[in-house]
Protein backbone atom coordinates (compact mmCIF):
# COMPACT_ATOMS: atom_id res chain seq x y z
CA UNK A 1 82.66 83.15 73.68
CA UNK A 2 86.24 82.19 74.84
CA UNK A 3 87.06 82.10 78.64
CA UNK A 4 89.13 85.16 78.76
CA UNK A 5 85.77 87.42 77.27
CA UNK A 6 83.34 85.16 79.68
CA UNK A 7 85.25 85.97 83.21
CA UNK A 8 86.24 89.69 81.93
CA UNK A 9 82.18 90.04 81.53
CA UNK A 10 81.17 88.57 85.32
CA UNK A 11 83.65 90.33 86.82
CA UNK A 12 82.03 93.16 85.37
CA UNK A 13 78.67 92.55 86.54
CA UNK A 14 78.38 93.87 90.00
CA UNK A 15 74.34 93.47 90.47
CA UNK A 16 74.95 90.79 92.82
CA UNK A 17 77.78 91.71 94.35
CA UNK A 18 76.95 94.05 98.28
CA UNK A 19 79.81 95.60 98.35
CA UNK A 20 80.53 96.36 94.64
CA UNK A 21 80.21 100.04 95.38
CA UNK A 22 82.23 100.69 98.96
CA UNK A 23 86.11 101.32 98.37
CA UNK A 24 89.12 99.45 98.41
CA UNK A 25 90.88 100.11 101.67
CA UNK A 26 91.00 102.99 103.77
CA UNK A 27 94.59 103.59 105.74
CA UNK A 28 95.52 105.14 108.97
CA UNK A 29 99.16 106.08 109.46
CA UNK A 30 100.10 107.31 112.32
CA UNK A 31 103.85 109.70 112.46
CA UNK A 32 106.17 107.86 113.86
CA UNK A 33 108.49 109.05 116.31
CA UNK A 34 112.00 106.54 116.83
CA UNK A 35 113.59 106.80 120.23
CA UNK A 36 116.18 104.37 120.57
CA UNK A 37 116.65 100.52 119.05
CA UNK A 38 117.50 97.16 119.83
CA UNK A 39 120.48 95.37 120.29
CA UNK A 40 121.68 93.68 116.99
CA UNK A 41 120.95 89.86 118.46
CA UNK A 42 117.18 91.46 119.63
CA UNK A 43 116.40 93.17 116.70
CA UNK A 44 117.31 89.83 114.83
CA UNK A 45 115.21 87.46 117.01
CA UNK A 46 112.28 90.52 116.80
CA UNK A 47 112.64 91.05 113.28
CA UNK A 48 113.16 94.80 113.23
CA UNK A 49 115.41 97.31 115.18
CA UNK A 50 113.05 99.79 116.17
CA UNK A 51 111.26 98.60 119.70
CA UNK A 52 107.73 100.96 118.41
CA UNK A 53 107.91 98.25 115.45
CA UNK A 54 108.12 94.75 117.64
CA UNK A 55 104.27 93.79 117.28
CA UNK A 56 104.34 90.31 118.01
CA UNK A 57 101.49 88.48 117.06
CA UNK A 58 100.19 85.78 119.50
CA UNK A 59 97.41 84.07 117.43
CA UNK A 60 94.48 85.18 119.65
CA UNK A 61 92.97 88.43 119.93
CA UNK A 62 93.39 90.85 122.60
CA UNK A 63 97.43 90.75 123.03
CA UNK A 64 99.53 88.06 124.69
């Protein structure tokens, strides 16, 4: 059996596999509502003009 047919069949076999049967990905989005946005040299150190947007992550959980 060539390598293509031999990964195409494991992949296929989910008896091992815990979560072979939950979904992919389930997505919460809330509406968003824009107020106002930043300053063309803010929004370019930010990375986005809309100050709802500016998530900056901090590498630890918890916020800043």
């Amino acid at each position: 059996m060539n390598q293509c047919k031999m990964r195409e069949s494991k992949s296929m076999c989910h008896h091992d596999d815990p979560i072979a049967g939950m979904p992919l990905a389930m997505a919460y989005v809330p509406w968003q509502t824009f107020h106002h946005t930043f300053e063309t040299c803010k929004a370019l150190q930010v990375g986005t003009i809309f100050p709802e947007l500016c998530k900056p992550f901090c590498g630890k959980r918890g916020g800043c």
